[in-house]
PDB file of N, CA and C in Angstrom:
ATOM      1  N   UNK A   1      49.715  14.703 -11.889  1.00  0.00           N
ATOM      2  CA  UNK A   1      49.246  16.075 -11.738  1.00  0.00           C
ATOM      3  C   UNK A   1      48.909  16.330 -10.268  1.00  0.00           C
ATOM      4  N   UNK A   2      48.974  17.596 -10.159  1.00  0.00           N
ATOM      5  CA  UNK A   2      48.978  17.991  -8.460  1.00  0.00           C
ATOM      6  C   UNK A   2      47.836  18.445  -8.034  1.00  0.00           C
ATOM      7  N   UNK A   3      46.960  17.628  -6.837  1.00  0.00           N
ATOM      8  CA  UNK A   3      45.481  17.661  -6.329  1.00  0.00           C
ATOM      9  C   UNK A   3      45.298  18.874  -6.519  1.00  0.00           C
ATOM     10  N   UNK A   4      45.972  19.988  -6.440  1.00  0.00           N
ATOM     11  CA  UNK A   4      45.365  21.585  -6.666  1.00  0.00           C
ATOM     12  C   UNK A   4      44.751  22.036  -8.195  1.00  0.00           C
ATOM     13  N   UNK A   5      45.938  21.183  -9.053  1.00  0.00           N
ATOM     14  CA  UNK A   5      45.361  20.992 -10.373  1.00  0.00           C
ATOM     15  C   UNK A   5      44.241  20.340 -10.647  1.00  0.00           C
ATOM     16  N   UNK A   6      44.052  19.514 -10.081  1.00  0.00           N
ATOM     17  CA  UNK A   6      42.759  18.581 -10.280  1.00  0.00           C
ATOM     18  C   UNK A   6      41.275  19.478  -9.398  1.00  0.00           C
ATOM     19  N   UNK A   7      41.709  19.604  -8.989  1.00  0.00           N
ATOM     20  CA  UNK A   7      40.611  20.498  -7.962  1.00  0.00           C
ATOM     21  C   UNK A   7      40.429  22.040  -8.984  1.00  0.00           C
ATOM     22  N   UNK A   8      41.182  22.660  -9.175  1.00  0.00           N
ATOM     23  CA  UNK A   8      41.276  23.794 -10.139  1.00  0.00           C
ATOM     24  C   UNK A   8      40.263  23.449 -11.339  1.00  0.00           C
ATOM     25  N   UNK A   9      40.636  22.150 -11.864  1.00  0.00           N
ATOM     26  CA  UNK A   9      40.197  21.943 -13.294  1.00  0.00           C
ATOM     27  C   UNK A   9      38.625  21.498 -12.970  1.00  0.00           C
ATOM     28  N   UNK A  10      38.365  20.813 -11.967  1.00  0.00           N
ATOM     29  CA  UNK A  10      37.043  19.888 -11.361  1.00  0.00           C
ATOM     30  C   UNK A  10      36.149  21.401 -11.222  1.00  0.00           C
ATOM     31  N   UNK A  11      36.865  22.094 -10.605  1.00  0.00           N
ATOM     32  CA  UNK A  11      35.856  23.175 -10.339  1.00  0.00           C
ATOM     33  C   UNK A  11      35.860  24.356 -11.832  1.00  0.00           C
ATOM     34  N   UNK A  12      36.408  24.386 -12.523  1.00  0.00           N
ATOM     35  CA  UNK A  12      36.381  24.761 -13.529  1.00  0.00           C
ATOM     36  C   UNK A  12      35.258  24.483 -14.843  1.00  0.00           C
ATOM     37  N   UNK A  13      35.626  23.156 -14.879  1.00  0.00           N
ATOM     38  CA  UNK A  13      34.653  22.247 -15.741  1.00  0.00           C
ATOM     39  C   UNK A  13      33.569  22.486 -14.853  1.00  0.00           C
ATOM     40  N   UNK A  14      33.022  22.181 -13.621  1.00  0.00           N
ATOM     41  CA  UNK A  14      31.607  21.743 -13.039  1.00  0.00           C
ATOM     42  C   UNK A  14      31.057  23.467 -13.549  1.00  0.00           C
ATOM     43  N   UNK A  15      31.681  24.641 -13.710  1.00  0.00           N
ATOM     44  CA  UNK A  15      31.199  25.762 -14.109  1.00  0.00           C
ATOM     45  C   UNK A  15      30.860  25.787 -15.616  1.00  0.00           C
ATOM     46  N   UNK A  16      31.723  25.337 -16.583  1.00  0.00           N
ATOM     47  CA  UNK A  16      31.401  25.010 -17.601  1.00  0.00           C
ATOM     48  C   UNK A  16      30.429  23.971 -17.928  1.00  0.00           C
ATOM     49  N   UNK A  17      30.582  23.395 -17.629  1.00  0.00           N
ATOM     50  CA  UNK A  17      29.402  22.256 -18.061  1.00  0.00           C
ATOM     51  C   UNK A  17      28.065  22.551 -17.404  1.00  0.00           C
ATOM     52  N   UNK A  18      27.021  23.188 -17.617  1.00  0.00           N
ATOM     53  CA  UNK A  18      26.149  23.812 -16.752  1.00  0.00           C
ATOM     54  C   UNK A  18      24.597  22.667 -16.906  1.00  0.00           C
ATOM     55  N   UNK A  19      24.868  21.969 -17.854  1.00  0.00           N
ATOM     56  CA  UNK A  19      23.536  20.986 -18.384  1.00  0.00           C
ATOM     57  C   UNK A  19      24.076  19.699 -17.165  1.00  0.00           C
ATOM     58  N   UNK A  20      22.590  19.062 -16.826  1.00  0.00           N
ATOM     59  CA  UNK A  20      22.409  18.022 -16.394  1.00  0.00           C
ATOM     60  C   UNK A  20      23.015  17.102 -16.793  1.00  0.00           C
ATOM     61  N   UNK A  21      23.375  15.795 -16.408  1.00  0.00           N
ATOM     62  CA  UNK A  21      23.400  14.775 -17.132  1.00  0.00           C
ATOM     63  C   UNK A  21      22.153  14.315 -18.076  1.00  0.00           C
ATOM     64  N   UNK A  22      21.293  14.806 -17.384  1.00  0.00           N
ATOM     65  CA  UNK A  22      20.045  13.603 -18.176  1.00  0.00           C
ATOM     66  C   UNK A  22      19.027  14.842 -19.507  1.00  0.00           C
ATOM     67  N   UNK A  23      19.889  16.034 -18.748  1.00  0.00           N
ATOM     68  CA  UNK A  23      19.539  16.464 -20.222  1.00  0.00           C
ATOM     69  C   UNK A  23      20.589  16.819 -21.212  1.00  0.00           C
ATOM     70  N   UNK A  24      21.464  16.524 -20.921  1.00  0.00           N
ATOM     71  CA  UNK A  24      22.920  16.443 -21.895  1.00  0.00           C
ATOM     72  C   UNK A  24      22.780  14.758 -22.396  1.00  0.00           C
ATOM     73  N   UNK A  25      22.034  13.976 -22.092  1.00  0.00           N
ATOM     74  CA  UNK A  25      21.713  12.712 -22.722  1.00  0.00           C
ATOM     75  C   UNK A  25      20.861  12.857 -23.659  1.00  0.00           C
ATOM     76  N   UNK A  26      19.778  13.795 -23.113  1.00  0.00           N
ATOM     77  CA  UNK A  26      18.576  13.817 -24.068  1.00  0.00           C
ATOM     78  C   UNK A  26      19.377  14.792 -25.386  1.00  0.00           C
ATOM     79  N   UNK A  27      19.806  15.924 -25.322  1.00  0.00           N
ATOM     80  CA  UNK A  27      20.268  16.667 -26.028  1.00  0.00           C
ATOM     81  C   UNK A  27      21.337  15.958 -27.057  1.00  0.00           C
ATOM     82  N   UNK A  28      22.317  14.979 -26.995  1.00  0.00           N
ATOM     83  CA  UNK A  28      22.796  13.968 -27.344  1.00  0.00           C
ATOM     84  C   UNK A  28      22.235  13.173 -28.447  1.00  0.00           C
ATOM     85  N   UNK A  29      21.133  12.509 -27.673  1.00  0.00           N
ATOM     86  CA  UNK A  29      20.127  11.766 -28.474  1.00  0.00           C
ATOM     87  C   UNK A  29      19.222  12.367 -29.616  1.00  0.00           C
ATOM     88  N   UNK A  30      19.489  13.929 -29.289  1.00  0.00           N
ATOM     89  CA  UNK A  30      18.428  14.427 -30.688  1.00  0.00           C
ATOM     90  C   UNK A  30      19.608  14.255 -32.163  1.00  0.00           C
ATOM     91  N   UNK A  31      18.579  14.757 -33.315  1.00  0.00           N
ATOM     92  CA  UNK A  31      18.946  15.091 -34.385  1.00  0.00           C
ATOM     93  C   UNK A  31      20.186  16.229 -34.689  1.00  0.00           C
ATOM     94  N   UNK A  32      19.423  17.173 -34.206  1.00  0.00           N
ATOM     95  CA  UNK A  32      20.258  18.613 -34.054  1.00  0.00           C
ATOM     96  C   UNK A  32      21.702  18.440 -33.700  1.00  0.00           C
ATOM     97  N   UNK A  33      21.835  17.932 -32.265  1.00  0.00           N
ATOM     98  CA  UNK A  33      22.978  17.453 -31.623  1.00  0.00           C
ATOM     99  C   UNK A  33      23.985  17.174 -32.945  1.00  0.00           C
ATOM    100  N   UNK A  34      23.599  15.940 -33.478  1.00  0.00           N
ATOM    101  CA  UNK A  34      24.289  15.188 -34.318  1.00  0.00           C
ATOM    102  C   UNK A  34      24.338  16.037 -35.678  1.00  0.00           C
ATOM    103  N   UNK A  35      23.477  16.997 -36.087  1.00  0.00           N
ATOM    104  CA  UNK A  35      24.031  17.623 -37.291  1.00  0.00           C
ATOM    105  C   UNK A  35      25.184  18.875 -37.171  1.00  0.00           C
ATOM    106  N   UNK A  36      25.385  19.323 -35.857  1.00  0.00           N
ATOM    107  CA  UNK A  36      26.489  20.373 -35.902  1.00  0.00           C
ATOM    108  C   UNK A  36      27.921  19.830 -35.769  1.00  0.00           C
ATOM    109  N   UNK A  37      28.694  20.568 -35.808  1.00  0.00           N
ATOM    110  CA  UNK A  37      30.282  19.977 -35.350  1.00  0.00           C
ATOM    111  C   UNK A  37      31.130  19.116 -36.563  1.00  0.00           C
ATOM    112  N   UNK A  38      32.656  19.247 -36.179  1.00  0.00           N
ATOM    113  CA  UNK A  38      33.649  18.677 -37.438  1.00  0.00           C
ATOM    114  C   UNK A  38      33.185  17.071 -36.879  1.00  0.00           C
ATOM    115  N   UNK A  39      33.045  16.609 -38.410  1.00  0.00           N
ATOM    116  CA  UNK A  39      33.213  15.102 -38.035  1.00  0.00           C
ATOM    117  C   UNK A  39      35.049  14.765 -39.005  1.00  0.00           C
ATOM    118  N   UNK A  40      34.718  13.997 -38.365  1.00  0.00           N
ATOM    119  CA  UNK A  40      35.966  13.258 -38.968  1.00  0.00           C
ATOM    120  C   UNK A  40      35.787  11.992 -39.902  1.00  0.00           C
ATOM    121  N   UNK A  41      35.896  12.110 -41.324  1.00  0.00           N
ATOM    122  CA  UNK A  41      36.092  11.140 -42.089  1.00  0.00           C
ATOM    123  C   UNK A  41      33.845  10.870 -41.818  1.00  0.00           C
ATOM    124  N   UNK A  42      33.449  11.843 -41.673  1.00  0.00           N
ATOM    125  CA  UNK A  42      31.842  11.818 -41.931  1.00  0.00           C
ATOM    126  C   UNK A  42      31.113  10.656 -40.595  1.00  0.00           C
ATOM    127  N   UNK A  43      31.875  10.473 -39.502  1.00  0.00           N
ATOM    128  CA  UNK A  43      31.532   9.882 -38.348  1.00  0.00           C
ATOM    129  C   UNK A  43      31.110  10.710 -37.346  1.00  0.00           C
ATOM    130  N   UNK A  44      31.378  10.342 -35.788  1.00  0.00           N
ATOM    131  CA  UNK A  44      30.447  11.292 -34.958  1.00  0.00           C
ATOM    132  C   UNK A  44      31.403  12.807 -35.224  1.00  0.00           C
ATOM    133  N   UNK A  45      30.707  14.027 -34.983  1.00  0.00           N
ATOM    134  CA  UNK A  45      31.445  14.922 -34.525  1.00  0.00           C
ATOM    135  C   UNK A  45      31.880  14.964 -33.472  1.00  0.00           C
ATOM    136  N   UNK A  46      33.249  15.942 -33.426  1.00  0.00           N
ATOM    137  CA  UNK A  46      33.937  15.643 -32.107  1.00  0.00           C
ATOM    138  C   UNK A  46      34.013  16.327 -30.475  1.00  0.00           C
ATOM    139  N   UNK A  47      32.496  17.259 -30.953  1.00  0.00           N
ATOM    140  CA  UNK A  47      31.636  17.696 -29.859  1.00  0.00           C
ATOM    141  C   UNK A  47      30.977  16.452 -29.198  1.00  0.00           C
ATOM    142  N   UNK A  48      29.665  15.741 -30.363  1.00  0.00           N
ATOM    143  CA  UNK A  48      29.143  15.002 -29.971  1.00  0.00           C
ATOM    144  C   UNK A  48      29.552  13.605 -28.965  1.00  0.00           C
ATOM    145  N   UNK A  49      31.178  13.874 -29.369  1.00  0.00           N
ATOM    146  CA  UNK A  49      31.687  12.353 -29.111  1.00  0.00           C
ATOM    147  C   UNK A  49      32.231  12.650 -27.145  1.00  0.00           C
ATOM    148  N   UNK A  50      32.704  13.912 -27.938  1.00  0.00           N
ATOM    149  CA  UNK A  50      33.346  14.683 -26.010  1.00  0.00           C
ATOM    150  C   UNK A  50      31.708  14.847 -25.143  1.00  0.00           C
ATOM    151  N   UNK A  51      30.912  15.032 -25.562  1.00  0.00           N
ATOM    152  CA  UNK A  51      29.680  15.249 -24.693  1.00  0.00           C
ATOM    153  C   UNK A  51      29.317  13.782 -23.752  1.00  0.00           C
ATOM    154  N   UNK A  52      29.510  12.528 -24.922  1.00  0.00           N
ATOM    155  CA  UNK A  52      29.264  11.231 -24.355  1.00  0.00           C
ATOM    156  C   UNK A  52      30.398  10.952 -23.346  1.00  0.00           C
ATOM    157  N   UNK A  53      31.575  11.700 -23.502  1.00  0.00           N
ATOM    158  CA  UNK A  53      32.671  11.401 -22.631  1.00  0.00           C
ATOM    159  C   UNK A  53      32.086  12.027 -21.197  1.00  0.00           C
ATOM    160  N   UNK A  54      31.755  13.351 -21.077  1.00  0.00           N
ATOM    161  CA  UNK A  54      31.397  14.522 -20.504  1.00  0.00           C
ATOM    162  C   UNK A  54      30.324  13.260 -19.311  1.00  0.00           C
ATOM    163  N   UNK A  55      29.476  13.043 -20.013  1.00  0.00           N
ATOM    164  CA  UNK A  55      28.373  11.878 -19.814  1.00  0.00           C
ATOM    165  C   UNK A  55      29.403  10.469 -18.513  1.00  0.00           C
ATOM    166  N   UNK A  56      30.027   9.987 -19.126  1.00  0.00           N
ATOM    167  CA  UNK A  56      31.387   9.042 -18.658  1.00  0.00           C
ATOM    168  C   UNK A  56      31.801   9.808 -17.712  1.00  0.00           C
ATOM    169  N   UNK A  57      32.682  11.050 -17.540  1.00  0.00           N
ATOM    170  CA  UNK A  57      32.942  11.928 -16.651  1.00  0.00           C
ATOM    171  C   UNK A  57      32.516  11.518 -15.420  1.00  0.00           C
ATOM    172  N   UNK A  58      31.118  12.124 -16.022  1.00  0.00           N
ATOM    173  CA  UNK A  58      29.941  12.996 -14.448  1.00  0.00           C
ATOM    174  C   UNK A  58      29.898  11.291 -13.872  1.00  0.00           C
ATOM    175  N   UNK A  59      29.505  10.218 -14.356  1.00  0.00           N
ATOM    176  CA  UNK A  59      29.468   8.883 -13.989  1.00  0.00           C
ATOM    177  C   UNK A  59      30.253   8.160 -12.807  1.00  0.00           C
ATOM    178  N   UNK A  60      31.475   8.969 -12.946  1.00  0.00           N
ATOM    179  CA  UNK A  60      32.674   8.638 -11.977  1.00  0.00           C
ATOM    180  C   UNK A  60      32.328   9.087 -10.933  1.00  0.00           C
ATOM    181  N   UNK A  61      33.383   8.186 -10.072  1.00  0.00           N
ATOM    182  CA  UNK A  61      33.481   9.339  -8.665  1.00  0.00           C
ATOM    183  C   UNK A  61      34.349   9.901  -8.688  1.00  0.00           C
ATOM    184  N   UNK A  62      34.535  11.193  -8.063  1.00  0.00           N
ATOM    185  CA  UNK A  62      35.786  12.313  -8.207  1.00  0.00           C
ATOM    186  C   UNK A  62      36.966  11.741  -7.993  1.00  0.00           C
ATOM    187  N   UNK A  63      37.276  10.542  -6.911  1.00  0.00           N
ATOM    188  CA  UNK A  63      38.051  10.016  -7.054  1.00  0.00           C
ATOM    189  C   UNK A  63      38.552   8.653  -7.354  1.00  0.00           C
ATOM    190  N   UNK A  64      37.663   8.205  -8.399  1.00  0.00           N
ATOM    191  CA  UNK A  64      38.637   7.425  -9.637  1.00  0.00           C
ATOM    192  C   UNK A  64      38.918   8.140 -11.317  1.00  0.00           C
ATOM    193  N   UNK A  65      38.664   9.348 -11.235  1.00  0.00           N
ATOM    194  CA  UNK A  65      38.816  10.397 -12.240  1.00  0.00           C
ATOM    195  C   UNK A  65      40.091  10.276 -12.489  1.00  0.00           C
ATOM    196  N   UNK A  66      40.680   9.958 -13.970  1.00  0.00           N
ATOM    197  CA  UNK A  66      42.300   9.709 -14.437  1.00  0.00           C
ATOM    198  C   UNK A  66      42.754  10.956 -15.028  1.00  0.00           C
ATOM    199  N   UNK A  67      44.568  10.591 -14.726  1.00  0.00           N
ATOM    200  CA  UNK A  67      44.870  12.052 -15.550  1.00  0.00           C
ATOM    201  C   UNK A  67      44.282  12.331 -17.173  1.00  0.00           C
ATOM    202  N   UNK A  68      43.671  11.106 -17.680  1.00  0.00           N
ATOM    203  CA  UNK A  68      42.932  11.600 -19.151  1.00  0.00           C
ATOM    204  C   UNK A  68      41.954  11.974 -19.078  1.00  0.00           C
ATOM    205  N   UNK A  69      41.011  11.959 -17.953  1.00  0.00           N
ATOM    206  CA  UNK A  69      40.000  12.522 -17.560  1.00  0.00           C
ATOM    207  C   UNK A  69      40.157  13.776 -17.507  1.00  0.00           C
ATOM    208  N   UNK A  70      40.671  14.211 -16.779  1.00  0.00           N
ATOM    209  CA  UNK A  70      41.342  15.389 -16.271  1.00  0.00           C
ATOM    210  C   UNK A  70      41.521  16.550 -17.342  1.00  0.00           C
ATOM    211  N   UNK A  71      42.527  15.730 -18.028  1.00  0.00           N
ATOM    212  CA  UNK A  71      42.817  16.225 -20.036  1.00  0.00           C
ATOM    213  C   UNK A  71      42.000  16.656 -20.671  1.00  0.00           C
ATOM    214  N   UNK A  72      40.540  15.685 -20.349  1.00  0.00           N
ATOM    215  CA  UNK A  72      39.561  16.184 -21.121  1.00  0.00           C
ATOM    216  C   UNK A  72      38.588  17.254 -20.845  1.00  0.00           C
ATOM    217  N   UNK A  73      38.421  16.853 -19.482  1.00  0.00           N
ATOM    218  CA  UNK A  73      37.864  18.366 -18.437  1.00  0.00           C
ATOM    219  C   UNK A  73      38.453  19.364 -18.927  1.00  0.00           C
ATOM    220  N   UNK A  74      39.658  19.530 -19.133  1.00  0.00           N
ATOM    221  CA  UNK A  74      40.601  21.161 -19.167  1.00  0.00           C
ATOM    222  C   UNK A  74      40.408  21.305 -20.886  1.00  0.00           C
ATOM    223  N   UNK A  75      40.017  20.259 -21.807  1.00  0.00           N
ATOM    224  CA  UNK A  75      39.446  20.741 -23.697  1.00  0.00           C
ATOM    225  C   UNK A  75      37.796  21.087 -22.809  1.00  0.00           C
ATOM    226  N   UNK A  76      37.571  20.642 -22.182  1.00  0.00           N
ATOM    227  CA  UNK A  76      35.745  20.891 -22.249  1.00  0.00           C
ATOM    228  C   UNK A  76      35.993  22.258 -21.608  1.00  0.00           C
ATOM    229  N   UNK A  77      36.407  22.768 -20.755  1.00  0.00           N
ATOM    230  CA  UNK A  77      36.686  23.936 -20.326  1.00  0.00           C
ATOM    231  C   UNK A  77      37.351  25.113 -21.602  1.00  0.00           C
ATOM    232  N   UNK A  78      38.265  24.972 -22.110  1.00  0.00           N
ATOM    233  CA  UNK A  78      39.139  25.507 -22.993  1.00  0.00           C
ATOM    234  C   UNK A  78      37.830  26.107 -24.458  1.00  0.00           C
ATOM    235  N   UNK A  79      36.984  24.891 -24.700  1.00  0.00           N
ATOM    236  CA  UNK A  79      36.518  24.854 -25.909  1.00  0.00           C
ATOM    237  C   UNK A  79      35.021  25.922 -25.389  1.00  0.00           C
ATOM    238  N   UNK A  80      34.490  25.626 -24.521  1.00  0.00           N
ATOM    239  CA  UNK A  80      33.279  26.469 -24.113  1.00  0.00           C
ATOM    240  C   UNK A  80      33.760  27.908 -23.554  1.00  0.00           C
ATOM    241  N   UNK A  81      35.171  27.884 -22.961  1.00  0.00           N
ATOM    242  CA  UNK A  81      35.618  29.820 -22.905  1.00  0.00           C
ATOM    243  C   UNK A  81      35.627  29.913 -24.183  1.00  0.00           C
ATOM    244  N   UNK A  82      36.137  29.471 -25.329  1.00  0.00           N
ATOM    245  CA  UNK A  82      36.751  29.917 -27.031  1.00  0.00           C
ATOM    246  C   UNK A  82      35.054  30.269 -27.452  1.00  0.00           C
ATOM    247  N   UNK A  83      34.474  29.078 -27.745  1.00  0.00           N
ATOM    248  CA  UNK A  83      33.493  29.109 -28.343  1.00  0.00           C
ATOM    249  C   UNK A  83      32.060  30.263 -27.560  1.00  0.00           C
ATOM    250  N   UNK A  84      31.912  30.738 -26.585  1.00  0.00           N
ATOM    251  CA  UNK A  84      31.109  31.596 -26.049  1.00  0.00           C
ATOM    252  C   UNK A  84      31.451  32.875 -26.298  1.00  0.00           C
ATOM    253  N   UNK A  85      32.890  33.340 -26.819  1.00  0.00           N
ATOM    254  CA  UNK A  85      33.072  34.807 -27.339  1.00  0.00           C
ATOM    255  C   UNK A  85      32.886  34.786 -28.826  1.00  0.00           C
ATOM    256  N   UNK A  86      32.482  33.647 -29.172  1.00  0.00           N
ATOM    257  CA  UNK A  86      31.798  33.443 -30.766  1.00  0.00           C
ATOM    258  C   UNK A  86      30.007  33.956 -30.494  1.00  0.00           C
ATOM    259  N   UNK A  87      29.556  33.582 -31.728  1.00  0.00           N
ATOM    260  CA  UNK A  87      27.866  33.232 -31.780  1.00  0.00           C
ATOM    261  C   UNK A  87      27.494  34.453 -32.478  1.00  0.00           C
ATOM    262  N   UNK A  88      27.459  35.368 -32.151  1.00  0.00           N
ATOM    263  CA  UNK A  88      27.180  36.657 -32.763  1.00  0.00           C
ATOM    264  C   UNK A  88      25.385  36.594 -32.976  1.00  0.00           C
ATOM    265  N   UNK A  89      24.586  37.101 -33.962  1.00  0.00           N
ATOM    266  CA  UNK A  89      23.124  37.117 -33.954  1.00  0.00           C
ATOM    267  C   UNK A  89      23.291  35.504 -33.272  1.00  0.00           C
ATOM    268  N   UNK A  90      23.469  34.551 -33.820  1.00  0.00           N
ATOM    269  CA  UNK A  90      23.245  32.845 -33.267  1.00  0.00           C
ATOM    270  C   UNK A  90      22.642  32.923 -32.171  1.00  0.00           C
ATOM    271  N   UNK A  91      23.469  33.805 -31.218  1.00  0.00           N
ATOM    272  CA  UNK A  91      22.790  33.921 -29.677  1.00  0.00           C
ATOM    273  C   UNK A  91      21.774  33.972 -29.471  1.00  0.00           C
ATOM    274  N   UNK A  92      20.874  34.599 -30.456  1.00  0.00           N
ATOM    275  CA  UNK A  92      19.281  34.938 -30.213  1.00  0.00           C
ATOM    276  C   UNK A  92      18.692  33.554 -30.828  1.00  0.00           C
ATOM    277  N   UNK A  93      19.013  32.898 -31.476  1.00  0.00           N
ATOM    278  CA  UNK A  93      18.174  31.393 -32.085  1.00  0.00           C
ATOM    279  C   UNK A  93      18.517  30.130 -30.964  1.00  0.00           C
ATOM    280  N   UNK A  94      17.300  29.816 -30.331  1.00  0.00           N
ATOM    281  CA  UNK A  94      17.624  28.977 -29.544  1.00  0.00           C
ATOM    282  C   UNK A  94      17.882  27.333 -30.478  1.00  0.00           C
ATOM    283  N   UNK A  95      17.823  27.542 -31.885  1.00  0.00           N
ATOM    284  CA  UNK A  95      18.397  25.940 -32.366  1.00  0.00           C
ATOM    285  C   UNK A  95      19.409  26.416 -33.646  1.00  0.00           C
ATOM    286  N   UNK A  96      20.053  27.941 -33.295  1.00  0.00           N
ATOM    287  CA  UNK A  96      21.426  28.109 -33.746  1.00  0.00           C
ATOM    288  C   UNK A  96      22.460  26.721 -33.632  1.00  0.00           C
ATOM    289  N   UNK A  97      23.121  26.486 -35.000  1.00  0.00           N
ATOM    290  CA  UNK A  97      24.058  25.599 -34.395  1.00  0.00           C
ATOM    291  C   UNK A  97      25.182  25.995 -33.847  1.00  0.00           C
ATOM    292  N   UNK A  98      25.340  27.311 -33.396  1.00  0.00           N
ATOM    293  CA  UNK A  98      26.140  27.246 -32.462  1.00  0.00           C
ATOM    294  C   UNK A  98      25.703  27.145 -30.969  1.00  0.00           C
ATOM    295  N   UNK A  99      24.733  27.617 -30.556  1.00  0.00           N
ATOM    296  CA  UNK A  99      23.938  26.854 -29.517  1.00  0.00           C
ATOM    297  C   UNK A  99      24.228  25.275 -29.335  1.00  0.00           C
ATOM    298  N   UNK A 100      23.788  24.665 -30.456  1.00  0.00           N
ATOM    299  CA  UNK A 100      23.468  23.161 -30.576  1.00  0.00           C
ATOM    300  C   UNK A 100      25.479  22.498 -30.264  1.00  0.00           C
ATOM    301  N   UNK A 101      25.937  23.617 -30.645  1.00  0.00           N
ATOM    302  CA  UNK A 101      27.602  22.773 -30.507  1.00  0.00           C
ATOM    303  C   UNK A 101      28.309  22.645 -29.229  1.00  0.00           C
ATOM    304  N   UNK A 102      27.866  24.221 -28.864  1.00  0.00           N
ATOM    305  CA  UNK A 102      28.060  24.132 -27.207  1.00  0.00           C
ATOM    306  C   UNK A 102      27.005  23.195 -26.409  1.00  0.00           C
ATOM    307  N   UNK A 103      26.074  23.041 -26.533  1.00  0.00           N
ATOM    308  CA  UNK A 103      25.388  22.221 -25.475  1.00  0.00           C
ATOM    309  C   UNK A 103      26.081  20.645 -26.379  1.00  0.00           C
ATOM    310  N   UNK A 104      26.470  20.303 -27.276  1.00  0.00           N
ATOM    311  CA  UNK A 104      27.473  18.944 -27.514  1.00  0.00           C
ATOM    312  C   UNK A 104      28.512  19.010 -26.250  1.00  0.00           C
ATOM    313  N   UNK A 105      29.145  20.067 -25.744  1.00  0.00           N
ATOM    314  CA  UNK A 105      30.084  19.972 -24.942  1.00  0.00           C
ATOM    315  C   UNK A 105      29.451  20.655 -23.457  1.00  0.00           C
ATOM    316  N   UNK A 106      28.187  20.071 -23.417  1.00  0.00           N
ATOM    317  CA  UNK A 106      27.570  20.094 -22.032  1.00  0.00           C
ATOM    318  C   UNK A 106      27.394  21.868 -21.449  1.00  0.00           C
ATOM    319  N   UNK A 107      27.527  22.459 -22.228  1.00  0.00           N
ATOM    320  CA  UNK A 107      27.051  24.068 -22.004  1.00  0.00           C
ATOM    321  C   UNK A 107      26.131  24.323 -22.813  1.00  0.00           C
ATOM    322  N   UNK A 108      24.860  24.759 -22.005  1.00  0.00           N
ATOM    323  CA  UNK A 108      23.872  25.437 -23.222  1.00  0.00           C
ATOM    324  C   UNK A 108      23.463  27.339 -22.085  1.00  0.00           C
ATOM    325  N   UNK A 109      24.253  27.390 -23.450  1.00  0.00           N
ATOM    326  CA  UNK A 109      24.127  29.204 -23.289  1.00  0.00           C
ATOM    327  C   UNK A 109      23.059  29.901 -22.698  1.00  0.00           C
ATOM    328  N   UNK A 110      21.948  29.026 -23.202  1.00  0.00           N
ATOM    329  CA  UNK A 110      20.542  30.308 -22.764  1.00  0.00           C
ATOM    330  C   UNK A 110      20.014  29.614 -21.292  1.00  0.00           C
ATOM    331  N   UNK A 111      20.935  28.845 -20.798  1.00  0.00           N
ATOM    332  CA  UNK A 111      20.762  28.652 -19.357  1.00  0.00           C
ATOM    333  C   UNK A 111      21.461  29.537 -18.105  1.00  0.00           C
ATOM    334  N   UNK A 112      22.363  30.322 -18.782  1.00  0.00           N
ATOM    335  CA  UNK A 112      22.744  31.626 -17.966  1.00  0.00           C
ATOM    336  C   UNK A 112      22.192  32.478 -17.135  1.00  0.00           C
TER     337      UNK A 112
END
């Protein structure tokens, strides 16, 4: 992929993802976290699981970041534009699970 792409997507995601690391850990670690989102076959959901990636991500340095990295930056981007023209009343409950799904993928809304 071509450094403009990577730079495009880096700065893309760093807009999307608006939570800390260390409170996208804590947020992670709660209950809530873990009750929203599709699981698969009743294991993690696959918010929860991209957030720990998200987590892995930020860990790197920009440049040992792989093209699957990359891949995943542009779903964490993709899924927080889709999911923010959702929510409807939700918006007003700060432990809506749709709140709770987006901050799984390192965006929490009422930090706007």
């Amino acid at each position: 992929m071509a450094d403009d792409d990577h730079a495009k997507t880096w700065s893309e995601f760093s807009e999307a993802v608006n939570m800390t690391p260390a409170a996208l850990r804590k947020h992670l670690d709660g209950a809530a976290s873990q009750a929203v989102g599709q699981k698969k076959d009743g294991d993690e959901s696959t918010g929860h699981e991209m957030g720990r990636r998200i987590l892995a991500i930020k860990d790197k340095k920009k440049a040992d970041l792989t093209d699957d990295d990359y891949a995943a930056m542009r779903k964490v981007v993709g899924y927080v534009h889709r999911h923010l023209k959702q929510g409807g009343e939700a918006r007003k409950d700060p432990d809506s699970p749709w709140r709770m799904s987006l901050m799984n993928w390192g965006h929490d809304p009422h930090k706007d």
